[in-house]
Protein backbone atom coordinates (compact mmCIF):
# COMPACT_ATOMS: atom_id res chain seq x y z
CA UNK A 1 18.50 -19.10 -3.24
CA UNK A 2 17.43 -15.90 -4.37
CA UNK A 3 13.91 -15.67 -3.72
CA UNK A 4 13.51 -13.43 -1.21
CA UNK A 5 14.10 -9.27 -1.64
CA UNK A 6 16.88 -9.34 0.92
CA UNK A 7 19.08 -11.81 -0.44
CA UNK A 8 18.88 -10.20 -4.30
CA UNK A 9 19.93 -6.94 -2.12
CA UNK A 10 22.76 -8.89 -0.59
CA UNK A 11 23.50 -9.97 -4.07
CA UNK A 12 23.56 -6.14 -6.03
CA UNK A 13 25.26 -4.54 -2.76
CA UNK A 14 28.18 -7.04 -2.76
CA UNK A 15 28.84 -6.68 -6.72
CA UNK A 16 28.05 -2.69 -6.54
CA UNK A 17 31.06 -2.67 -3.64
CA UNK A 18 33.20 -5.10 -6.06
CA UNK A 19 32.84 -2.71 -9.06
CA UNK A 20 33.32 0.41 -6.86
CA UNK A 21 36.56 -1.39 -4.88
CA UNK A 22 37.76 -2.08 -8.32
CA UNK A 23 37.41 1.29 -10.57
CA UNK A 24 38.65 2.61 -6.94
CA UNK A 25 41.67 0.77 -7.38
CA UNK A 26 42.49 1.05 -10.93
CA UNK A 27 41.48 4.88 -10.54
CA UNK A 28 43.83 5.17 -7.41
CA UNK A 29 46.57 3.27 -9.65
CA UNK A 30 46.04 5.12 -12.69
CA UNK A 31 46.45 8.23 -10.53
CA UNK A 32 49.33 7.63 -8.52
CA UNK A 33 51.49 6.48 -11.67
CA UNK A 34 50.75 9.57 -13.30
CA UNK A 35 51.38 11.37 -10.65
CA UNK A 36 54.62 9.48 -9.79
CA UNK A 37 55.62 10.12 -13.92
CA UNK A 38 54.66 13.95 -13.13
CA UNK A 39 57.00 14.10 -10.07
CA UNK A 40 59.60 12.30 -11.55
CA UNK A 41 59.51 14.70 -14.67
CA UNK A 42 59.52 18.24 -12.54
CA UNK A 43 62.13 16.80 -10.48
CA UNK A 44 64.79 15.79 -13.34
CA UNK A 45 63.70 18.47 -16.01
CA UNK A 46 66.77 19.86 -16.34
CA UNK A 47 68.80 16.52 -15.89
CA UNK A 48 69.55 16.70 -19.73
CA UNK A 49 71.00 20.58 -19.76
CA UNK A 50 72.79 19.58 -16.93
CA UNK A 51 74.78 16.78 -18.15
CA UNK A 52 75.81 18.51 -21.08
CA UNK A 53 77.04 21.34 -18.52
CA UNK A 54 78.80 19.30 -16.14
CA UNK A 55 80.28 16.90 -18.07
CA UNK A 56 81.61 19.16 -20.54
CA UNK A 57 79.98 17.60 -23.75
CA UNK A 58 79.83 20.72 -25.83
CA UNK A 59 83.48 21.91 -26.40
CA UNK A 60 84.13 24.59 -28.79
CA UNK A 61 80.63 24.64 -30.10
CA UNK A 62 80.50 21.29 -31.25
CA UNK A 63 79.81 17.80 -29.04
CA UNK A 64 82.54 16.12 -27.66
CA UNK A 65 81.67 12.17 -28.84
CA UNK A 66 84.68 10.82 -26.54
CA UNK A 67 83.30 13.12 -23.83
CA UNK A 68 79.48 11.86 -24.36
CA UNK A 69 81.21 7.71 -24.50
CA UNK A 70 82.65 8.00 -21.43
CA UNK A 71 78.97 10.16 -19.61
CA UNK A 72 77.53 7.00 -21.37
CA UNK A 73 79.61 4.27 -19.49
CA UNK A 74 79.71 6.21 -16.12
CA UNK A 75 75.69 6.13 -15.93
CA UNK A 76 75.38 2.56 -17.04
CA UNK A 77 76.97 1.92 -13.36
CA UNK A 78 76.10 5.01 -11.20
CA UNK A 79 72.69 5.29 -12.35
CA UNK A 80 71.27 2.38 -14.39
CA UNK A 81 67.39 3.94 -13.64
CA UNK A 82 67.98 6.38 -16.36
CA UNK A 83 69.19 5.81 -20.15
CA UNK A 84 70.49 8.60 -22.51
CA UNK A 85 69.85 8.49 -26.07
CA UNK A 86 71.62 10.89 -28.78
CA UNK A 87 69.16 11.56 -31.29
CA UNK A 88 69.47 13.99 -34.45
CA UNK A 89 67.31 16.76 -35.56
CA UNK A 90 64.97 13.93 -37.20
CA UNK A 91 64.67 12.09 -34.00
CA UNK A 92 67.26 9.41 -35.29
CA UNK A 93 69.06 7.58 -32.41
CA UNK A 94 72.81 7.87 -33.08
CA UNK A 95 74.19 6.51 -29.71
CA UNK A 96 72.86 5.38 -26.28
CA UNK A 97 73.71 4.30 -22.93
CA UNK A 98 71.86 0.90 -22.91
CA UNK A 99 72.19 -2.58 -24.02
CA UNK A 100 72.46 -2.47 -27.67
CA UNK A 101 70.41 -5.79 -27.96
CA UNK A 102 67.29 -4.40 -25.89
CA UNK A 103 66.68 -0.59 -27.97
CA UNK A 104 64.21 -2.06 -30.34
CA UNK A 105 63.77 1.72 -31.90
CA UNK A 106 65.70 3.50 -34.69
CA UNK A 107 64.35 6.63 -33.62
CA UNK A 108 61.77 8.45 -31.25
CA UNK A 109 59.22 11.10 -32.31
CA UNK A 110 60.15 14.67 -31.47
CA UNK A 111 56.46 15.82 -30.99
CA UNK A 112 57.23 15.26 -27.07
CA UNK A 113 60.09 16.29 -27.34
CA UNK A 114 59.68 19.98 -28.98
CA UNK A 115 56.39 19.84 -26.26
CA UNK A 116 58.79 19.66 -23.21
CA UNK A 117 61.02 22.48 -25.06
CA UNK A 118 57.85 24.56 -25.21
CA UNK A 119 57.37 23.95 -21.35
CA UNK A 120 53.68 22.16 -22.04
CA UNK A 121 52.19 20.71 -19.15
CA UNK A 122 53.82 18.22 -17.49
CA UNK A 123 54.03 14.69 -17.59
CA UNK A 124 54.75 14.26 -20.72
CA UNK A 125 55.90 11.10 -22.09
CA UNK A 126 58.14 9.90 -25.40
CA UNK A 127 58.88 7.12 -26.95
CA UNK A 128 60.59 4.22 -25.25
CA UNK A 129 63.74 3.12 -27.24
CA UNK A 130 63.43 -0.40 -25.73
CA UNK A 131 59.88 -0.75 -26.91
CA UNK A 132 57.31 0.06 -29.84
CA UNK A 133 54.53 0.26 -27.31
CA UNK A 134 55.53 2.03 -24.38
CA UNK A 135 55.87 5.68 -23.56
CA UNK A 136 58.15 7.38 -20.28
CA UNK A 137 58.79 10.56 -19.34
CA UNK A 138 61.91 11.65 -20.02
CA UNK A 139 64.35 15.27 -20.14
CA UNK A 140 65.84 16.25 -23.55
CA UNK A 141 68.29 18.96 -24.27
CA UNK A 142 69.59 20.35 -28.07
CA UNK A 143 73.28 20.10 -28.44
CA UNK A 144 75.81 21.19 -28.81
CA UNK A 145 74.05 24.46 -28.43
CA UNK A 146 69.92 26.15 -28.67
CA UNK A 147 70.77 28.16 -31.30
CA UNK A 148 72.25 25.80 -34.20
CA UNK A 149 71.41 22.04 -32.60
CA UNK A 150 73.03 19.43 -34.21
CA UNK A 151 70.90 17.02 -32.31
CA UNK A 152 69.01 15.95 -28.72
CA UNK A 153 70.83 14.55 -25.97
CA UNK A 154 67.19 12.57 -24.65
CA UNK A 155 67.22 11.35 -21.26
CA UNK A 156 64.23 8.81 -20.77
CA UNK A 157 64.19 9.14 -16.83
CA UNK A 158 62.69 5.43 -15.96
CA UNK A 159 65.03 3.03 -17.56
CA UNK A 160 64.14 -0.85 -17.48
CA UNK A 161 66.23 -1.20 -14.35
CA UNK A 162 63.71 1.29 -13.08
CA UNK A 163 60.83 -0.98 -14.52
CA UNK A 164 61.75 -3.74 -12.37
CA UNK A 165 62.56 -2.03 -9.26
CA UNK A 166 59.27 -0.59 -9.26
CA UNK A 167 57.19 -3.74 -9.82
CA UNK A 168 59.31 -5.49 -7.16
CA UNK A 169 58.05 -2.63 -4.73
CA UNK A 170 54.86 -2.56 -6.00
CA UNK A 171 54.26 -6.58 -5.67
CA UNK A 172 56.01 -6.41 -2.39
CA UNK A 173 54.00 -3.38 -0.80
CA UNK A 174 51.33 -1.33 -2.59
CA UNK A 175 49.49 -4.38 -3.56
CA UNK A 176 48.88 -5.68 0.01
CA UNK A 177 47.83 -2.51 1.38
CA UNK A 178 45.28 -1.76 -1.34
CA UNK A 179 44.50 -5.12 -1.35
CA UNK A 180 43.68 -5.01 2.69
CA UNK A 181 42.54 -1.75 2.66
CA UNK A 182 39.83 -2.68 -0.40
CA UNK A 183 38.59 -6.05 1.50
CA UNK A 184 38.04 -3.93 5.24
CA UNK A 185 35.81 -1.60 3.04
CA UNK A 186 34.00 -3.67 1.22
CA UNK A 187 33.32 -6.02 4.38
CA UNK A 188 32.22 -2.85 6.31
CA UNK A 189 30.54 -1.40 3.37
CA UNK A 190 28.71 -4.90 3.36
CA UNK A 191 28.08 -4.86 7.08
CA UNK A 192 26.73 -1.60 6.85
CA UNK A 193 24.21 -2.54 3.69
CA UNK A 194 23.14 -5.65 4.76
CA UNK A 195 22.19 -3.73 8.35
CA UNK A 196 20.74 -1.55 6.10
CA UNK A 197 18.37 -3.38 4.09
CA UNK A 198 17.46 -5.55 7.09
CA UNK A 199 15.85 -2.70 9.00
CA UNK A 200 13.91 -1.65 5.25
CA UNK A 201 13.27 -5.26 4.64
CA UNK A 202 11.75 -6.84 8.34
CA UNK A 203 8.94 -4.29 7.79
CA UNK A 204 8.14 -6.19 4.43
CA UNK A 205 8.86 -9.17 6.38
CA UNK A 206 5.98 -8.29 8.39
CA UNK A 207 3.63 -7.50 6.31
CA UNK A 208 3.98 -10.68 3.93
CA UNK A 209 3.37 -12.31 7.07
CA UNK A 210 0.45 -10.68 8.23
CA UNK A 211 -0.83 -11.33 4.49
CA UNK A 212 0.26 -14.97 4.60
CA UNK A 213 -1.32 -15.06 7.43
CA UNK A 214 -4.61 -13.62 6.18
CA UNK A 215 -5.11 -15.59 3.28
CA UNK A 216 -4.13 -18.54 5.57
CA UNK A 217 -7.57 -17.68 7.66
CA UNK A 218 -9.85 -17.66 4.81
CA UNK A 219 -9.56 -13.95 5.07
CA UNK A 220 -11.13 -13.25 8.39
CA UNK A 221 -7.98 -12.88 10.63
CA UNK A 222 -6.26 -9.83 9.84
CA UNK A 223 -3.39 -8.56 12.09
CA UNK A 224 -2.93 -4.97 11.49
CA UNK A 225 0.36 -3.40 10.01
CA UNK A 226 -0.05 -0.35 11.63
CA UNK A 227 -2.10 1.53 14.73
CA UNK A 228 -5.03 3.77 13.50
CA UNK A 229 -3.61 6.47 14.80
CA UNK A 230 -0.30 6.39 12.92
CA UNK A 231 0.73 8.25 10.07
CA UNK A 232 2.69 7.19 7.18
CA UNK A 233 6.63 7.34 7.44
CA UNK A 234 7.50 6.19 3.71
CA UNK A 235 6.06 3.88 1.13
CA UNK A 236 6.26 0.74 3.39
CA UNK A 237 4.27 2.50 5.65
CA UNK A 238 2.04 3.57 3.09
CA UNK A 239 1.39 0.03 1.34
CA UNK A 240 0.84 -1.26 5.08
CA UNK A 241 -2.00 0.96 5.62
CA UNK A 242 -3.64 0.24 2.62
CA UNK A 243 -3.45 -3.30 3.12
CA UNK A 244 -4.87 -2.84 6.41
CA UNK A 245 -7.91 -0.73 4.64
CA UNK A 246 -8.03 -3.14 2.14
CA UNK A 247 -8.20 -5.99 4.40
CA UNK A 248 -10.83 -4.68 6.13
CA UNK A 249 -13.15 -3.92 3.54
CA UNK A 250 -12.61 -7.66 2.41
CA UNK A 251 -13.32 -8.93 5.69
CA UNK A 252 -16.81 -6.48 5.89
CA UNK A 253 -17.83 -7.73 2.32
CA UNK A 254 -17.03 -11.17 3.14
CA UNK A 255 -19.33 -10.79 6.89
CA UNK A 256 -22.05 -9.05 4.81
CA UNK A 257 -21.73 -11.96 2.51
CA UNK A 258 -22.04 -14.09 5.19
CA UNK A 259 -24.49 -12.49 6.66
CA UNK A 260 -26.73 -12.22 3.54
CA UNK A 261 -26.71 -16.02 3.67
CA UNK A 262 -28.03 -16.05 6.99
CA UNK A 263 -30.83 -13.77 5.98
CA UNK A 264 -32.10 -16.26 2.95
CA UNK A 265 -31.76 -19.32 4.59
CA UNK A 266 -33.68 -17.86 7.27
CA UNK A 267 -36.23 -15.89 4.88
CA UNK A 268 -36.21 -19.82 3.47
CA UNK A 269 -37.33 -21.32 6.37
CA UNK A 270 -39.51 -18.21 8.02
CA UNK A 271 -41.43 -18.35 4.42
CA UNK A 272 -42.13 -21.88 4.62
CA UNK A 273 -43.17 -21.68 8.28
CA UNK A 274 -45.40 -18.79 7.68
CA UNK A 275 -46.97 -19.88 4.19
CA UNK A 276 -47.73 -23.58 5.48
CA UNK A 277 -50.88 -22.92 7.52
CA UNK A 278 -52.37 -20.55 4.79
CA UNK A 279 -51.89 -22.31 1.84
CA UNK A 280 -53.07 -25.86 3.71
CA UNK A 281 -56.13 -23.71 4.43
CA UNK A 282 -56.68 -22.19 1.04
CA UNK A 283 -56.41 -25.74 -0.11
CA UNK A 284 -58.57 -27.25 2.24
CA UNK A 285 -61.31 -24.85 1.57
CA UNK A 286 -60.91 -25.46 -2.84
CA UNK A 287 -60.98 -29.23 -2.63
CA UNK A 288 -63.42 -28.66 -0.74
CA UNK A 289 -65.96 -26.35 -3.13
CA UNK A 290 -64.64 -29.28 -6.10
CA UNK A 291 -65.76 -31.98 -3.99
CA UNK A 292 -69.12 -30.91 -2.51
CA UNK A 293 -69.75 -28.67 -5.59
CA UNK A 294 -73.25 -30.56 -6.80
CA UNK A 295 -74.15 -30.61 -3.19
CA UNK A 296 -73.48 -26.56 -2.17
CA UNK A 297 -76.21 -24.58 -1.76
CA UNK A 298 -75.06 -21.16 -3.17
CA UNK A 299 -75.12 -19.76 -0.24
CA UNK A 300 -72.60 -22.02 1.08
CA UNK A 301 -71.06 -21.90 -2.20
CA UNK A 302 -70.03 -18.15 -1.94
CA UNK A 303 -68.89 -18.82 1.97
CA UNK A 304 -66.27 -21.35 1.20
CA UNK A 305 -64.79 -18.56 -1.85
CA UNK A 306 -65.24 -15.83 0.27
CA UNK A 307 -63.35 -18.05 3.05
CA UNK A 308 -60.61 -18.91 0.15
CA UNK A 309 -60.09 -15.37 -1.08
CA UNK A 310 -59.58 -14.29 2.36
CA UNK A 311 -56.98 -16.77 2.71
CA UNK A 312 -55.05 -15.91 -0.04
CA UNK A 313 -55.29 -12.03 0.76
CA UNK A 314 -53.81 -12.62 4.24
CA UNK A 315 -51.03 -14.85 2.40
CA UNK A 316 -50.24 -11.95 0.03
CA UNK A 317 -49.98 -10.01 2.50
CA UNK A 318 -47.72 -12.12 4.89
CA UNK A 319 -45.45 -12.46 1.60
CA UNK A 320 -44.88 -9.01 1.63
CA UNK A 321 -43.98 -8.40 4.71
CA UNK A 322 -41.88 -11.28 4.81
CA UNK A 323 -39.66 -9.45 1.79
CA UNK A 324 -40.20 -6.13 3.40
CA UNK A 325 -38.41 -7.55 6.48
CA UNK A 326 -35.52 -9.61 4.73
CA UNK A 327 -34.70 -6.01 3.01
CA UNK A 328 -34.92 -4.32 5.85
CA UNK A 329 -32.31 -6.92 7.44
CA UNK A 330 -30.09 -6.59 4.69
CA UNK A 331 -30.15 -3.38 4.66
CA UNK A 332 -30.42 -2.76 0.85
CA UNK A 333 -32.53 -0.03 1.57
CA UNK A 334 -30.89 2.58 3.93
CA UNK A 335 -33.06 5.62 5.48
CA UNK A 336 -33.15 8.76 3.38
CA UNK A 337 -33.02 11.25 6.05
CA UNK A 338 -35.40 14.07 5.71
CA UNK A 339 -36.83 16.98 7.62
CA UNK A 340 -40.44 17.05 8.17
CA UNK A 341 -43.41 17.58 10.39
CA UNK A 342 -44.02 14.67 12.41
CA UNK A 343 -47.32 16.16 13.92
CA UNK A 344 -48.65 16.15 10.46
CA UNK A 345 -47.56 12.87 9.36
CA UNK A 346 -49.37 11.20 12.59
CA UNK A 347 -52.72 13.11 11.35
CA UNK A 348 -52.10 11.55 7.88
CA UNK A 349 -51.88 8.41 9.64
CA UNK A 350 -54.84 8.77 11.65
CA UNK A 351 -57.09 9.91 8.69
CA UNK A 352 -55.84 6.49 7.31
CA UNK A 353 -57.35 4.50 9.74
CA UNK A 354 -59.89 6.12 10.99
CA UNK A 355 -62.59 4.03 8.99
CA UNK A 356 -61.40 1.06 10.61
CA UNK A 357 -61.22 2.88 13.88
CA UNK A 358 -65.17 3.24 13.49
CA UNK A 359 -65.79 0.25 12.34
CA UNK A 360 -64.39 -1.43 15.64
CA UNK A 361 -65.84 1.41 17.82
CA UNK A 362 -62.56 2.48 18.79
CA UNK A 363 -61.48 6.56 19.38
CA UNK A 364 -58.74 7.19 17.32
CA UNK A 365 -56.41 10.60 18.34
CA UNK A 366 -53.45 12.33 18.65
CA UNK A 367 -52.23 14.56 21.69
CA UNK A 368 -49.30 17.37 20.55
CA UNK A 369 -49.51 20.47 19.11
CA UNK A 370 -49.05 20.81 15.26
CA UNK A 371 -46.14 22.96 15.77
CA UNK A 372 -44.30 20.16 17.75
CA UNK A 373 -41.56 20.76 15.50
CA UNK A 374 -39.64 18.61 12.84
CA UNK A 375 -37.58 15.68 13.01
CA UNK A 376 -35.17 14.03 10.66
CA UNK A 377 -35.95 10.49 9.48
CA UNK A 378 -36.83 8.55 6.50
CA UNK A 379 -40.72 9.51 6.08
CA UNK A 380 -42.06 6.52 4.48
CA UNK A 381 -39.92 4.24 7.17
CA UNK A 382 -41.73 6.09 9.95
CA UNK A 383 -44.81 6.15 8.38
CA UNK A 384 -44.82 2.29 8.08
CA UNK A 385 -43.89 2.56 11.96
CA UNK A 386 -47.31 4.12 12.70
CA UNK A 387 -48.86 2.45 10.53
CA UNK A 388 -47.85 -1.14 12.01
CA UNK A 389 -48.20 -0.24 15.75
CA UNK A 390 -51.88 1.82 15.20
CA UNK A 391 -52.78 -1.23 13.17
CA UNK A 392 -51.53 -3.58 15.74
CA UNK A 393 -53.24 -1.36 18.77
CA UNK A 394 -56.21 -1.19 17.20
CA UNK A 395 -56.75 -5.10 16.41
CA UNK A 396 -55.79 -5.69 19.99
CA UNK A 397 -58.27 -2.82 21.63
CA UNK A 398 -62.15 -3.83 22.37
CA UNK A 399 -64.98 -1.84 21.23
CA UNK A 400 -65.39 1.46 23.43
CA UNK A 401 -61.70 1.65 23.82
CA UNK A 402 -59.28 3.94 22.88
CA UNK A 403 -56.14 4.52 20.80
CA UNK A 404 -53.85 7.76 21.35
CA UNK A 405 -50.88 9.03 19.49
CA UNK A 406 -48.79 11.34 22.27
CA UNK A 407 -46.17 13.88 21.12
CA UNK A 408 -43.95 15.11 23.59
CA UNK A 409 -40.78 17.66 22.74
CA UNK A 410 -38.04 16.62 24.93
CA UNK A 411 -35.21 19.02 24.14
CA UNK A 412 -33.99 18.38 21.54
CA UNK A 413 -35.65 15.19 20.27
CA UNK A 414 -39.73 14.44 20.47
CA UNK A 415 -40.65 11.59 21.89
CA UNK A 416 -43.29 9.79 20.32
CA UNK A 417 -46.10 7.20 22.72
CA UNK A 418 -48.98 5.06 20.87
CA UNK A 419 -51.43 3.79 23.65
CA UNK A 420 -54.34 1.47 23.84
CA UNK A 421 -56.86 0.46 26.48
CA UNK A 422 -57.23 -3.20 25.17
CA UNK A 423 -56.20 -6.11 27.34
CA UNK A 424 -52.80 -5.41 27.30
CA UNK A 425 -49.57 -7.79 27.10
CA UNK A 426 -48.76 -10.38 30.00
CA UNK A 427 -45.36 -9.68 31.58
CA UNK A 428 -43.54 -13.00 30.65
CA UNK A 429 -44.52 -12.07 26.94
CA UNK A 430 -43.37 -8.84 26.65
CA UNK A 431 -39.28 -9.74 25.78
CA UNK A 432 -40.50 -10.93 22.67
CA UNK A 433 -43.24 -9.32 21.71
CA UNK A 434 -40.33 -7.82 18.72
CA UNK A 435 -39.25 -11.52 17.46
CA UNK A 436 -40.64 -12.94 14.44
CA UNK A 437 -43.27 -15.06 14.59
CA UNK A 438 -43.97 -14.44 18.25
CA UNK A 439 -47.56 -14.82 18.88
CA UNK A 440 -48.58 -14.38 22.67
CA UNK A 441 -50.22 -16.10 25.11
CA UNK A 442 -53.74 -14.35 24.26
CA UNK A 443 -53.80 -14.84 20.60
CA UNK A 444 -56.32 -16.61 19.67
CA UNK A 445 -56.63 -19.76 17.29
CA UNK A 446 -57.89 -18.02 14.64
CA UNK A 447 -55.74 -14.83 14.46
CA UNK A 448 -54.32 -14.07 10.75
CA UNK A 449 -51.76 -12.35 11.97
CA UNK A 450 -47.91 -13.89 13.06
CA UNK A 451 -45.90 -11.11 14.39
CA UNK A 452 -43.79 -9.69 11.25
CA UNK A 453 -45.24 -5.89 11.92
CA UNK A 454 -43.25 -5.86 15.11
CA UNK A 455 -40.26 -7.10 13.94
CA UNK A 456 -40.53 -4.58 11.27
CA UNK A 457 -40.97 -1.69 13.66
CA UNK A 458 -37.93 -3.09 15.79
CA UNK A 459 -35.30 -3.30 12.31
CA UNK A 460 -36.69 0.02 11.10
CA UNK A 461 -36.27 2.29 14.25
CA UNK A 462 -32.65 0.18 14.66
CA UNK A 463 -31.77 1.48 10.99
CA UNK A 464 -32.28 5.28 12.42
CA UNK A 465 -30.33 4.64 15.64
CA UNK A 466 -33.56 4.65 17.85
CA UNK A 467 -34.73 2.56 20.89
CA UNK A 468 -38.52 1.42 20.81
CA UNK A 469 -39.54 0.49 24.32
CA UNK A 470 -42.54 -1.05 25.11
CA UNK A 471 -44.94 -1.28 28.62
CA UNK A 472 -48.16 -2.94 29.12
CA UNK A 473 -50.57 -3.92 32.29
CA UNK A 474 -52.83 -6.58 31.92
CA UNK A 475 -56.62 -5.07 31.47
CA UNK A 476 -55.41 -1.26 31.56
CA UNK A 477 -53.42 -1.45 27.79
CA UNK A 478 -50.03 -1.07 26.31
CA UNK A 479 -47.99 1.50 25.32
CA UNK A 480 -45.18 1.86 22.96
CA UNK A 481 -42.36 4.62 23.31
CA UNK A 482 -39.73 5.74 21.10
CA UNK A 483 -37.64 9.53 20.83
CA UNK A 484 -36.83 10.96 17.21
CA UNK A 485 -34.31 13.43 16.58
CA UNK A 486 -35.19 17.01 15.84
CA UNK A 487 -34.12 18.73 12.71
C-alpha cells in the first residue's frame, strides 16, 4: 500500500495537517478561554467594591451580616453566573451565596487574592469553592473597610450556572465551526500537497521508468531524462542527467564489449584461415625430409629446410600482423600525437629499403623539399604506413621500374602520394584492395603474402581521422594518396 514515494507523502502530509489542525485547535481554545477569563476579569474588577457600596454592607465601620444575607439571596436569583463568598483575613469562608451542599472548600488561598489587590496582571484566577481542582477568576474587596479589614467579600465571577451555560454554547456553536472550519483546511491543505508532490513526484515517475525500462532492454535502450542542452533545475534534474551519463557510458562499455567479441571471434577465424596453408606446407615439406631422409642428396636435403624455414618465417610474420591488426581494431593502442618532420621520416624510410630496392632493380625516391614542414601524427603509426605501402609497391613493381614518395603542402595539411610503375590494379579489384585477406586477380599461386598490410594502412590512417585513396591503370602503376595535418 505504501510502496511508492507518493503515497508515504500522502501518508506524512495528512497526519502533519492532523497534528497542525489539532495543536491549532487546542491553541485557539486555550487562547480564547483565557482571553474570555481576561475580559471577564477587567470587565467586573470592581464588582466586589461595588456591592459593598451599593448595597450598603459596611455600616458604621463594621459589616452589616443582615445586609450581606439579603445581597446573598437577591444574587442567587438575579444573577446566578456569579457566587460571593465572605472569607476572613486567613482566607476562611464564613458565608456564601451558593448551595451549601456543592462548596466543597473551607477556605481559598489569598495569594490571588492579595495579587488582584496589588493590580498584577490580569487574569488571574483563585480558588473555586465548589471544587479542589479548579481555579476562576474572580473580584475581591476587604471589608468593612482597606484600612482595618475584618475580612474579603470574594466574588468568583463564573459560577457553575455559568459553567453550564457556557458548555451548552460551546457544544451548540464553537465546536461546529472549528470543527468545519478545521476539515475545509485540512482537505485544501491536502489538495494543495498532494498537487504538490505529484508535480515533484511524476518526474521520479519518469525516470524509474526510463530505468525500468533500461534494465528491461538488456541495457541498450535508454530513453533520455533530459535534452543535452538543458541545464539542471534541482536535484531531480540533477540525478536525471547523471543517469543519462551514466547510462550512456554503460551502453558504450557494453558496445565495446560487444564489439571486442566480434574482433576475437573474427581474429579466431582470420588466424585459422591464414595459418592453414602455411603450416600444411611447413608440414608437408618435414614429413617429407623424415620420410625421404636416407634417400636426400644433401643438396636436396638443405632445399626442403631452406623451403621449411621459409615457411615458418612468412607464418611468423603473418602472426604478427594478424595481432597488430586485432589491436589496431580494438583500439587498445590510440595514436600519440606528435609533431615532426615528415620529409625526414620518408628518407628514413627510404634508407630502409633501399637494399631491397636494388636488389629488385627498382629506383627508390622521394619528391618534396626537406623543409615541407611538420605534421602531427603518431610517428611509429605512420612509419608502419610507409613502410607497408613501399613494401607492397615495391613487391608489385618489375625490374627497371620505379617507386616515388611525393610530398605536396596543401595549405594547411601535406598531402602525401606513393607511386609505382608495376602492372597496376584492375578496376573491379580496386574496392577491396583494403579488406583482409583480399588477394587480386593477378596474384599469383605462389605469393606469401594475403593482404593484412593494407588493412593495416586502412585502420591506422582511420585512427588519425585520415582518408587513404587509392588509383591505379593497368600497365602504367598505382598510386596511393592520403593528406596529414600540419602542426
Amino acid at each position: 500500500m505504501l510502496r511508492t514515494l507518493y503515497a508515504r507523502l500522502a501518508v506524512v502530509l495528512v497526519l502533519v495537517l492532523a497534528s497542525v489542525g489539532t495543536i491549532y485547535l487546542a491553541v485557539s481554545w486555550s487562547s480564547m478561554h483565557r482571553y474570555l477569563q481576561e475580559v471577564n476579569q477587567r470587565f467586573n474588577r470592581d464588582l466586589a467594591r461595588n456591592l459593598v457600596a451599593d448595597r450598603n454592607l459596611v455600616a458604621q465601620g463594621r459589616l452589616d451580616e443582615a445586609a450581606l444575607k439579603e445581597t446573598f439571596h437577591q444574587y442567587m436569583v438575579i444573577n446566578p453566573s456569579i457566587e460571593i463568598y465572605l472569607l476572613d483575613l486567613e482566607g476562611a469562608i464564613l458565608a456564601f451565596s451558593a448551595d451549601p451542599e456543592k462548596v466543597k472548600r473551607k477556605r481559598v488561598s489569598l495569594e490571588p487574592v492579595r495579587a488582584f489587590l496589588r493590580g498584577d496582571t490580569y487574569p488571574l484566577l483563585g480558588d473555586d469553592p465548589r471544587g479542589h481542582d479548579s481555579r476562576k477568576p474572580f473580584s475581591v474587596t476587604p471589608v468593612p473597610m482597606a484600612e482595618k479589614p475584618e475580612g474579603y467579600l470574594y466574588v468568583v465571577l463564573r459560577g457553575e450556572d455559568f459553567d453550564v451555560m457556557e458548555r451548552a454554547i460551546r457544544d451548540s456553536h464553537f465546536l461546529r465551526v472549528s470543527a468545519w472550519a478545521l476539515a475545509v483546511a485540512l482537505a485544501l491543505g491536502l489538495v494543495a500537497g498532494l498537487l504538490v508532490f505529484h508535480l515533484l513526484t511524476r518526474r521520479l515517475e519518469r525516470l524509474t521508468r526510463g530505468m525500468e525500462v533500461f534494465k528491461e532492454s538488456g541495457f541498450v535502450t535508454h530513453n533520455a531524462y533530459s535534452r543535452p542542452d538543458q541545464r539542471p533545475a534541482d536535484e531531480i534534474d540533477r540525478l536525471g542527467l547523471t543517469f543519462d551519463a551514466m547510462a550512456g557510458r554503460i551502453s558504450e562499455q557494453i558496445e565495446a564489449l560487444q564489439k571486442k567479441d566480434t574482433l576475437r571471434r573474427d581474429l579466431v577465424a582470420q588466424v585459422s584461415h591464414d595459418l592453414r596453408t602455411p603450416l600444411a606446407s611447413l608440414r608437408g615439406y618435414l614429413e617429407t625430409l623424415k620420410l625421404k631422409s636416407g634417400t636426400l642428396s644433401p643438396a636436396e636435403r638443405e632445399e626442403y629446410l631452406q623451403a621449411a624455414l621459409r615457411q615458418s618465417e612468412g607464418l611468423s610474420q603473418r602472426v604478427g600482423a594478424l595481432f597488430e591488426l586485432a589491436k589496431f581494431d580494438a583500439q587498445e593502442t590510440p595514436p600519440q600525437y606528435e609533431p615532426f618532420s615528415i620529409a625526414e621520416l620518408v628518407q628514413d624510410v627510404i634508407q630502409k629499403f633501399q637494399p631491397d630496392a636494388e636488389q629488385r632493380r627498382v629506383v627508390l625516391s622521394m619528391t618534396g623539399a626537406l623543409d615541407i614542414g611538420w605534421v602531427n601524427a603518431d610517428i611509429a603509426m605512420i612509419e608502419r604506413v610507409f613502410d607497408n605501402l613501399i613494401e607492397n609497391a615495391l613487391r608489385h613493381t618489375p625490374s627497371g621500374g620505379q617507386v616515388r614518395v611525393v610530398l605536396v603542402e596543401q595549405g594547411s595539411a601535406i598531402e602525401v602520394r606513393i607511386e609505382d610503375s608495376g602492372d597496376g590494379i584492375d578496376a573491379a579489384d580496386l574496392p577491396q584492395v583494403f579488406d583482409r585477406f583480399y588477394r587480386g586477380s593477378k596474384a599469383g599461386s605462389g605469393d606469401e603474402h594475403v593482404g593484412l598490410g593494407l588493412a593495416i594502412v586502412k585502420r591506422i590512417l582511420d585512427l588519425h581521422g585520415c582518408e587513404i585513396r587509392v588509383s591505379s591503370e593497368c600497365g602504367h602503376g598505382t598510386c596511393f594518396t592520403f593528406v596529414l595535418p600540419k602542426r
